[in-house]
Every structure is written in structure tokens, then in C-alpha cells.
PDB file of N, CA and C in Angstrom:
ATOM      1  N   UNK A   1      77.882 -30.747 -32.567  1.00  0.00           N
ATOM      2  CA  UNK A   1      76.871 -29.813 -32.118  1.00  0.00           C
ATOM      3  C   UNK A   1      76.471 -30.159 -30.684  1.00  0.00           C
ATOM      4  N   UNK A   2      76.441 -29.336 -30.164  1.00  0.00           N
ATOM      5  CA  UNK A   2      75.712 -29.223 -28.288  1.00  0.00           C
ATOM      6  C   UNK A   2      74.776 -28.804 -28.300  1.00  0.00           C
ATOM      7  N   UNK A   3      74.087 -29.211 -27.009  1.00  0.00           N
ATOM      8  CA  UNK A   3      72.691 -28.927 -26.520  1.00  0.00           C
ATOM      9  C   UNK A   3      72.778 -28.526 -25.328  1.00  0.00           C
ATOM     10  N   UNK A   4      72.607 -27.214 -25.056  1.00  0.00           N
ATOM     11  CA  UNK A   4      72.332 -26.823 -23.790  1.00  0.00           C
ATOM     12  C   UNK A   4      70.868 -27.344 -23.342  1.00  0.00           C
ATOM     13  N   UNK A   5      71.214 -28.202 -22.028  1.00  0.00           N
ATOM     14  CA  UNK A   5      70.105 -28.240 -21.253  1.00  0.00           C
ATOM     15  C   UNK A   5      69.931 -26.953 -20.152  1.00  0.00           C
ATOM     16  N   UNK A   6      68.618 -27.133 -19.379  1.00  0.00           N
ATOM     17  CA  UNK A   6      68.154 -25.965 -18.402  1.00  0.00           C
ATOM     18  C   UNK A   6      69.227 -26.045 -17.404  1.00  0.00           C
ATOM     19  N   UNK A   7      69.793 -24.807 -16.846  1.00  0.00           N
ATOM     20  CA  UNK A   7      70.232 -24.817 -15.711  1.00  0.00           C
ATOM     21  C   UNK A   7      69.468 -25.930 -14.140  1.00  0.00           C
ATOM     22  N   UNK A   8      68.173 -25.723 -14.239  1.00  0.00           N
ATOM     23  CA  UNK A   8      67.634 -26.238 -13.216  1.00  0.00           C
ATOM     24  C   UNK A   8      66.162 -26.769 -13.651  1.00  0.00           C
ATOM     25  N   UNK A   9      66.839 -28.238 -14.306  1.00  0.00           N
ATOM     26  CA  UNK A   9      65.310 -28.552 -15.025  1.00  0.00           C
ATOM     27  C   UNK A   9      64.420 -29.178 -13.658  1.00  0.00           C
ATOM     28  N   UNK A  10      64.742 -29.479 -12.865  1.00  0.00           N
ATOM     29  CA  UNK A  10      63.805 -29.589 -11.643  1.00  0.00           C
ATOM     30  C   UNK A  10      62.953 -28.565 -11.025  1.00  0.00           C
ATOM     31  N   UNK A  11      63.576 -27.062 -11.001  1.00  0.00           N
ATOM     32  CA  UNK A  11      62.986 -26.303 -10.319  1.00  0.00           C
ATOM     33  C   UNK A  11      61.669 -25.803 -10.993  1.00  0.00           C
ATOM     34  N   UNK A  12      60.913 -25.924 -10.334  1.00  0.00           N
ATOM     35  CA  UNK A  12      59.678 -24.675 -11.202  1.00  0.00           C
ATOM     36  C   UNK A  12      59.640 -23.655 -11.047  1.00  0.00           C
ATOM     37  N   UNK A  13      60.372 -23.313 -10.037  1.00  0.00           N
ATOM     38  CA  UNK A  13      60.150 -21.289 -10.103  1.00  0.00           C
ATOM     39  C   UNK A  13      61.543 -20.838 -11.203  1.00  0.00           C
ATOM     40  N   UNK A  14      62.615 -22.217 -11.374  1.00  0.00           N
ATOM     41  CA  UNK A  14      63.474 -20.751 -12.267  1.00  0.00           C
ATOM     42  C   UNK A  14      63.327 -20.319 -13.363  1.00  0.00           C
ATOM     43  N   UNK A  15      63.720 -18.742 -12.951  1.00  0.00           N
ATOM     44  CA  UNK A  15      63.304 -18.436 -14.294  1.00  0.00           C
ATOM     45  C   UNK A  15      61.883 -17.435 -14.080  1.00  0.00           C
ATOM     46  N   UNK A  16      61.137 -17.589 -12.705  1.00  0.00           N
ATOM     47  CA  UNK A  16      60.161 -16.434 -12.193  1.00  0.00           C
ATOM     48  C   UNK A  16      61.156 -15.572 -10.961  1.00  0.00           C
ATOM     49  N   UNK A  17      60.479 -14.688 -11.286  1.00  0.00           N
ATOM     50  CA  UNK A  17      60.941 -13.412 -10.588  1.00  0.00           C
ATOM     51  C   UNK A  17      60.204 -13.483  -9.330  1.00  0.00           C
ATOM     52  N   UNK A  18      60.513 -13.168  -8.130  1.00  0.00           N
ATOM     53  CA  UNK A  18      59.718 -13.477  -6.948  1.00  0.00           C
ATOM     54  C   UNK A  18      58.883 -11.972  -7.038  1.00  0.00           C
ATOM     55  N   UNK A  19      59.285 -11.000  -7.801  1.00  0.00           N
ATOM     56  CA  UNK A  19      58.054  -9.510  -7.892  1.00  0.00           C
ATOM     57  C   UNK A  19      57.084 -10.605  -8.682  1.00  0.00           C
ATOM     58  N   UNK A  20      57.015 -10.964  -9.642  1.00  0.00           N
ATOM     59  CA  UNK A  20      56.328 -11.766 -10.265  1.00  0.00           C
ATOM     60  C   UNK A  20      55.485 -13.220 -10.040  1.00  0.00           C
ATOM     61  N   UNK A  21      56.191 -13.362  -8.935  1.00  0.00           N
ATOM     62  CA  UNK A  21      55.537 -14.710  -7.697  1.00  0.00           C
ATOM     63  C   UNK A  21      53.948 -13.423  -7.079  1.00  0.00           C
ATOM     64  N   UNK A  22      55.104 -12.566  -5.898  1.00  0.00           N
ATOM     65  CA  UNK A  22      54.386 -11.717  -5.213  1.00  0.00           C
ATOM     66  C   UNK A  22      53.171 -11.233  -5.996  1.00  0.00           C
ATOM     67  N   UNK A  23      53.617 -10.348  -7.179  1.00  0.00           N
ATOM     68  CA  UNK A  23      52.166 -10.112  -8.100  1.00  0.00           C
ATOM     69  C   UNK A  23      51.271 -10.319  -7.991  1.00  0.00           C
ATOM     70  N   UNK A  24      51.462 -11.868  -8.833  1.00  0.00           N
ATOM     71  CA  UNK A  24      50.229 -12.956  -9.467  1.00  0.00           C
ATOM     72  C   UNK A  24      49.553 -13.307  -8.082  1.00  0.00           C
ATOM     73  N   UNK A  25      50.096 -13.496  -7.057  1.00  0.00           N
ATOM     74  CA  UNK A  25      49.025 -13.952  -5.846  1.00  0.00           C
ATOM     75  C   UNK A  25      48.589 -12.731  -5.760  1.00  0.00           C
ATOM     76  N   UNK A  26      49.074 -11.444  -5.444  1.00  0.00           N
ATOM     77  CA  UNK A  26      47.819 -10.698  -5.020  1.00  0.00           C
ATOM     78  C   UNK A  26      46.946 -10.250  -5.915  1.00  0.00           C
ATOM     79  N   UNK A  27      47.295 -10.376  -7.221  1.00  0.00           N
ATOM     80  CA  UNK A  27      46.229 -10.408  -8.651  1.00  0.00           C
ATOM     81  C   UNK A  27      45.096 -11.607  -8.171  1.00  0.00           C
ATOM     82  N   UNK A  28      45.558 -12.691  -7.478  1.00  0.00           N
ATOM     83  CA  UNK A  28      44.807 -13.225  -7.398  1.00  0.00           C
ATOM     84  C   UNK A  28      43.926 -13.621  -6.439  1.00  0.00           C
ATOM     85  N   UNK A  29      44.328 -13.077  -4.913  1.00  0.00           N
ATOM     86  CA  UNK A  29      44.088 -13.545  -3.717  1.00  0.00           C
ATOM     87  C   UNK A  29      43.406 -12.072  -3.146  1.00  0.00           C
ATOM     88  N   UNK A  30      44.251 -11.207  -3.403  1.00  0.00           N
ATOM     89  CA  UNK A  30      44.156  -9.405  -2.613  1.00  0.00           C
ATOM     90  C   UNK A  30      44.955  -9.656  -1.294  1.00  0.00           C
ATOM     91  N   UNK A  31      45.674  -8.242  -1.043  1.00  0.00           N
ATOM     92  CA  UNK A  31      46.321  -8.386   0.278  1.00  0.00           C
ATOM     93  C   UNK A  31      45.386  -9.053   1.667  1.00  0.00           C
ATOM     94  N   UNK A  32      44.321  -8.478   1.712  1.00  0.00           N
ATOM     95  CA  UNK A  32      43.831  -9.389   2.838  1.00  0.00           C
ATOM     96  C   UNK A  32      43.795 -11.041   2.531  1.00  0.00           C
ATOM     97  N   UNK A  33      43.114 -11.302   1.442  1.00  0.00           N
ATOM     98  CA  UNK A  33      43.122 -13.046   1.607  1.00  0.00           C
ATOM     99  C   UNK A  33      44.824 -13.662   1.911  1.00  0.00           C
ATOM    100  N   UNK A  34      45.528 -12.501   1.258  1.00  0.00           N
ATOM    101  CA  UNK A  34      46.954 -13.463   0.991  1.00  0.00           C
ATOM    102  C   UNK A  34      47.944 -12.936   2.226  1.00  0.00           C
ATOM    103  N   UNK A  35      47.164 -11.814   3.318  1.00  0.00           N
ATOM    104  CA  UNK A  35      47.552 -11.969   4.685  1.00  0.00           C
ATOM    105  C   UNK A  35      47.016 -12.415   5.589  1.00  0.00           C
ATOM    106  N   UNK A  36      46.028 -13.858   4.780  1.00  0.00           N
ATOM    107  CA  UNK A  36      45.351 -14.761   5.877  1.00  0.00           C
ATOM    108  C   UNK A  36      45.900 -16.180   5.976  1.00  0.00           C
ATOM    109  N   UNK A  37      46.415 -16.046   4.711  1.00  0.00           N
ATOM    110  CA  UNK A  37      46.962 -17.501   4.021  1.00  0.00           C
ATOM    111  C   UNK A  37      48.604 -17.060   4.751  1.00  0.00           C
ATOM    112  N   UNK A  38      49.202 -16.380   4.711  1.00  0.00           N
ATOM    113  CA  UNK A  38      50.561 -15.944   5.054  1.00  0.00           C
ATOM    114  C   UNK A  38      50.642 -15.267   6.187  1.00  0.00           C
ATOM    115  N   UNK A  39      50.675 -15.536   7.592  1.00  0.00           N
ATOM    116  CA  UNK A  39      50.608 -14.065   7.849  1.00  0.00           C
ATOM    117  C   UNK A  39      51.911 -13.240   8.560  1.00  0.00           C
ATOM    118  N   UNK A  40      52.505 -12.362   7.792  1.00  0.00           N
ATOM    119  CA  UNK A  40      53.549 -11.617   7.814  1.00  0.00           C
ATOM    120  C   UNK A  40      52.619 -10.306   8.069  1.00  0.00           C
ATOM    121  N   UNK A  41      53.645  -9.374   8.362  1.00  0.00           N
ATOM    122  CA  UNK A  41      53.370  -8.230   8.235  1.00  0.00           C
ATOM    123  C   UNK A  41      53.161  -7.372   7.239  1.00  0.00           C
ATOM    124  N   UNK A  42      54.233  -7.952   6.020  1.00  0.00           N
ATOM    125  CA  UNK A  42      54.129  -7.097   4.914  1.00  0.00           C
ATOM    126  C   UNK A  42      52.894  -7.387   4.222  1.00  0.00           C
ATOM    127  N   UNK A  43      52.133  -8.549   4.483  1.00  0.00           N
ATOM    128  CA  UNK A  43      50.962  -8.470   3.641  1.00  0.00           C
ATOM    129  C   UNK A  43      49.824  -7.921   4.404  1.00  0.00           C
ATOM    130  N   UNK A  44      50.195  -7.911   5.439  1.00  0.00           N
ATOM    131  CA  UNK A  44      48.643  -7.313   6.126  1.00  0.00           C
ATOM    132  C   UNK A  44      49.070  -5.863   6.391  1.00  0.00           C
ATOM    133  N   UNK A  45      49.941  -4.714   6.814  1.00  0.00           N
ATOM    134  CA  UNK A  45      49.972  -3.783   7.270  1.00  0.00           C
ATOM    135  C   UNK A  45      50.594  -2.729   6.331  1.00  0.00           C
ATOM    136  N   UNK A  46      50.046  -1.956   5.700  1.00  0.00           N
ATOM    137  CA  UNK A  46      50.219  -1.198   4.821  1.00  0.00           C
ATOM    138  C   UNK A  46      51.188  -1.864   3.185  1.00  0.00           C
ATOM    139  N   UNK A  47      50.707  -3.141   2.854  1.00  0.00           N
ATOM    140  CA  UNK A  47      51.099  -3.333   1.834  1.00  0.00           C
ATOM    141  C   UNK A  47      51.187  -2.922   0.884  1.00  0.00           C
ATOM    142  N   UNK A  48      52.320  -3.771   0.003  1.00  0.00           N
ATOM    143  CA  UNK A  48      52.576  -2.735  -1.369  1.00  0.00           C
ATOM    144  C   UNK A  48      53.778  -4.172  -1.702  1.00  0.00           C
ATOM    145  N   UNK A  49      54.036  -4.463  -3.039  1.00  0.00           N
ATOM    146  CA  UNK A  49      54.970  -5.082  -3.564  1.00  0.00           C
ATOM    147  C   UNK A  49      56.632  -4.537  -3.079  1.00  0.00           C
ATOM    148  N   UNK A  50      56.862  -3.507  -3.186  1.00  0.00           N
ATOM    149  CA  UNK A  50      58.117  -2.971  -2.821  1.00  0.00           C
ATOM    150  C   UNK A  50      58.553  -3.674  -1.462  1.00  0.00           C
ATOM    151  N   UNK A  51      57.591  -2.923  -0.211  1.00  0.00           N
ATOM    152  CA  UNK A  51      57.847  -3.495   0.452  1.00  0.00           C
ATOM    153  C   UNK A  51      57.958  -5.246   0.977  1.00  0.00           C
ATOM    154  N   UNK A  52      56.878  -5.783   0.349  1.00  0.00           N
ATOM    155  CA  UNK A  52      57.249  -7.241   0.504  1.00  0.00           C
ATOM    156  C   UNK A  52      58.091  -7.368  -0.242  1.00  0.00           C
ATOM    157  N   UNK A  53      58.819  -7.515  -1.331  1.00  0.00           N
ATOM    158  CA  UNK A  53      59.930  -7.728  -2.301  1.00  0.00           C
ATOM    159  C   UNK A  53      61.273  -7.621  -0.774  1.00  0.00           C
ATOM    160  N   UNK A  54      61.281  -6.467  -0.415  1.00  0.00           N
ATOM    161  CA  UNK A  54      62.415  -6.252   0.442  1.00  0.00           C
ATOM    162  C   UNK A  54      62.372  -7.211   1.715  1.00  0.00           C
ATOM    163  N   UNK A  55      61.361  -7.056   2.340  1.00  0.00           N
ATOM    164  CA  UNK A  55      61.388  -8.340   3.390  1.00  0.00           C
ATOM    165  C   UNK A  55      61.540  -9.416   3.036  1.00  0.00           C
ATOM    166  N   UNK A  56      60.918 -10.321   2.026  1.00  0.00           N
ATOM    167  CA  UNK A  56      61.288 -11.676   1.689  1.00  0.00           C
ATOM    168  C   UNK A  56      62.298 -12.045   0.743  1.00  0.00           C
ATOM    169  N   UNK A  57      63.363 -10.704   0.428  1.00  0.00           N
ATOM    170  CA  UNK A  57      64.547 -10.787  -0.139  1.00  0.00           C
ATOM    171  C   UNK A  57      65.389 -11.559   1.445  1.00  0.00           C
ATOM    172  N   UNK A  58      65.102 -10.874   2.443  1.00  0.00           N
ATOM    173  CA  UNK A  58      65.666 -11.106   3.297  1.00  0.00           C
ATOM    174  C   UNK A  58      65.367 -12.091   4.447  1.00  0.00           C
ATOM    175  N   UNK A  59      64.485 -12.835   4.186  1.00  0.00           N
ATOM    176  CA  UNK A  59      63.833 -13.700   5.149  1.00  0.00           C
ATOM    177  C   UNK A  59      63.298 -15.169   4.716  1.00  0.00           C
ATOM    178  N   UNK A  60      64.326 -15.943   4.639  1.00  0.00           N
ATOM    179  CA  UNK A  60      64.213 -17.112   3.921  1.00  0.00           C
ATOM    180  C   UNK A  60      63.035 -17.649   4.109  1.00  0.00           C
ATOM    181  N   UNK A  61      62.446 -18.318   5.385  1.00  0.00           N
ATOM    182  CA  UNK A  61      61.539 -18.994   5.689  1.00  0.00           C
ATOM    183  C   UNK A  61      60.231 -18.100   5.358  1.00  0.00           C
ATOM    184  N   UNK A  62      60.027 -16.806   4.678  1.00  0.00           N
ATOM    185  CA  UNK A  62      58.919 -15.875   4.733  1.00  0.00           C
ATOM    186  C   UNK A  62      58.354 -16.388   2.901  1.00  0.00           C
ATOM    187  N   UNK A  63      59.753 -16.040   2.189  1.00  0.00           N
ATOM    188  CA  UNK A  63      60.318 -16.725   0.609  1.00  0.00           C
ATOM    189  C   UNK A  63      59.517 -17.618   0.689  1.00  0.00           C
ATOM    190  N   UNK A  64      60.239 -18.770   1.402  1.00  0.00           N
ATOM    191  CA  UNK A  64      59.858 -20.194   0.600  1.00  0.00           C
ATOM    192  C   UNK A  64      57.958 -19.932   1.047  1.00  0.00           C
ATOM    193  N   UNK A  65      57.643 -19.749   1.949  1.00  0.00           N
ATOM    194  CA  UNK A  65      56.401 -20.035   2.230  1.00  0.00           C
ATOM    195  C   UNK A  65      55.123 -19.039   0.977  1.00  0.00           C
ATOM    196  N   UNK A  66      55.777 -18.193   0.568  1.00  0.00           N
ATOM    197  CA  UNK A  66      55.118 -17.304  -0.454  1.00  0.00           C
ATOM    198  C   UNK A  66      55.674 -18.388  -1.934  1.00  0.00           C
ATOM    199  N   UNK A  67      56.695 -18.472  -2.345  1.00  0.00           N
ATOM    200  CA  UNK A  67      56.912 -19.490  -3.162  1.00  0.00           C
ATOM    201  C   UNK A  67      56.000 -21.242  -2.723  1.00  0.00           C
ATOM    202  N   UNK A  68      55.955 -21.504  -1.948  1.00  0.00           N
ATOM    203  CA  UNK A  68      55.451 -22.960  -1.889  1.00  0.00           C
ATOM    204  C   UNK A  68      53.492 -22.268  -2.146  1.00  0.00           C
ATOM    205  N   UNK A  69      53.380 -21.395  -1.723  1.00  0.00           N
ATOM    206  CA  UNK A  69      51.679 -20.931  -1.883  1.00  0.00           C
ATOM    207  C   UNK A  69      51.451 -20.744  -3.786  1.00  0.00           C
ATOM    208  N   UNK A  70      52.283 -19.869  -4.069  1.00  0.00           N
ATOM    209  CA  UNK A  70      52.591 -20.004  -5.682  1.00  0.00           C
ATOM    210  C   UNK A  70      52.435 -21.612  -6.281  1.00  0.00           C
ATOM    211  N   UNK A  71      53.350 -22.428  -5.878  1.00  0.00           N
ATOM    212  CA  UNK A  71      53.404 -23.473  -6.647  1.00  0.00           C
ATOM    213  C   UNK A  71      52.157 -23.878  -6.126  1.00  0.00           C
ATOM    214  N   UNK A  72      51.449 -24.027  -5.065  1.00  0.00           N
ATOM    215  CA  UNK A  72      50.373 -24.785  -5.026  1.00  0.00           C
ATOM    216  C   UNK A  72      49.021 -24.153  -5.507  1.00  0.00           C
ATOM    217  N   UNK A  73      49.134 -22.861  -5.609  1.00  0.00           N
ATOM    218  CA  UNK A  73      48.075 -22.049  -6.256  1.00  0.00           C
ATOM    219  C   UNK A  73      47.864 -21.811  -8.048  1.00  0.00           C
ATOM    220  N   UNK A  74      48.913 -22.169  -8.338  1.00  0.00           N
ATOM    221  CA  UNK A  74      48.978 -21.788  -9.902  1.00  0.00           C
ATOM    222  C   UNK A  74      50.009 -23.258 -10.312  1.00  0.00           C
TER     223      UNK A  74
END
């Protein structure tokens, strides 16, 4: 008999969805606090999940910094 272990038992985000990162902070922060803590465009100028989803699909250093606010917030 085998035991699958986790793909990535180190990581803490796998396994969250970054819509689901994005979410929970602004459930918890609101676009203004969490385009004070971050400041990109997509959170301060006509925000909306869609659009941040698409920019920080594409912008590594935008990612990790919304992921590292996650892990330190929750």
C-alpha cells in the first residue's frame, strides 16, 4: 500500500486560487485600504477582481507581493 504525500507540503498557498487570495483581502481590507498596502493600479483605479486576476496573472513581482500580504494577513 502507498501513501501519497502533498505535492508541495511546504507551500501554503497550494491549493488557493489567487481569485481566492484577491477576494479574501478585499473582503477584508476594501479596495482602498488594499490600494494603500499595495499600490498598483488595479487596486486603486476602477477595481474589480477580473481585472486584478488579469494583471497579476501577468506580473510576477505584483503576485508575489499580493500573495506575501495574504500569508501575513490571514
Amino acid at each position: 500500500m502507498t501513501t501519497s504525500k502533498p505535492a508541495q507540503p511546504n507551500n501554503p498557498l497550494h491549493g488557493v486560487t489567487l481569485e481566492s487570495i484577491v477576494t479574501r483581502l478585499v473582503d477584508h481590507y476594501g479596495w482602498e485600504k488594499l490600494g494603500d498596502k499595495i499600490n498598483i493600479n488595479c487596486f486603486n483605479n476602477d477595481p474589480s477582481v477580473k481585472s486584478s486576476l488579469k494583471f497579476l496573472r501577468k506580473t510576477p513581482w505584483a503576485r508575489e507581493q499580493v500573495e506575501n500580504l495574504y500569508l501575513s494577513t490571514f
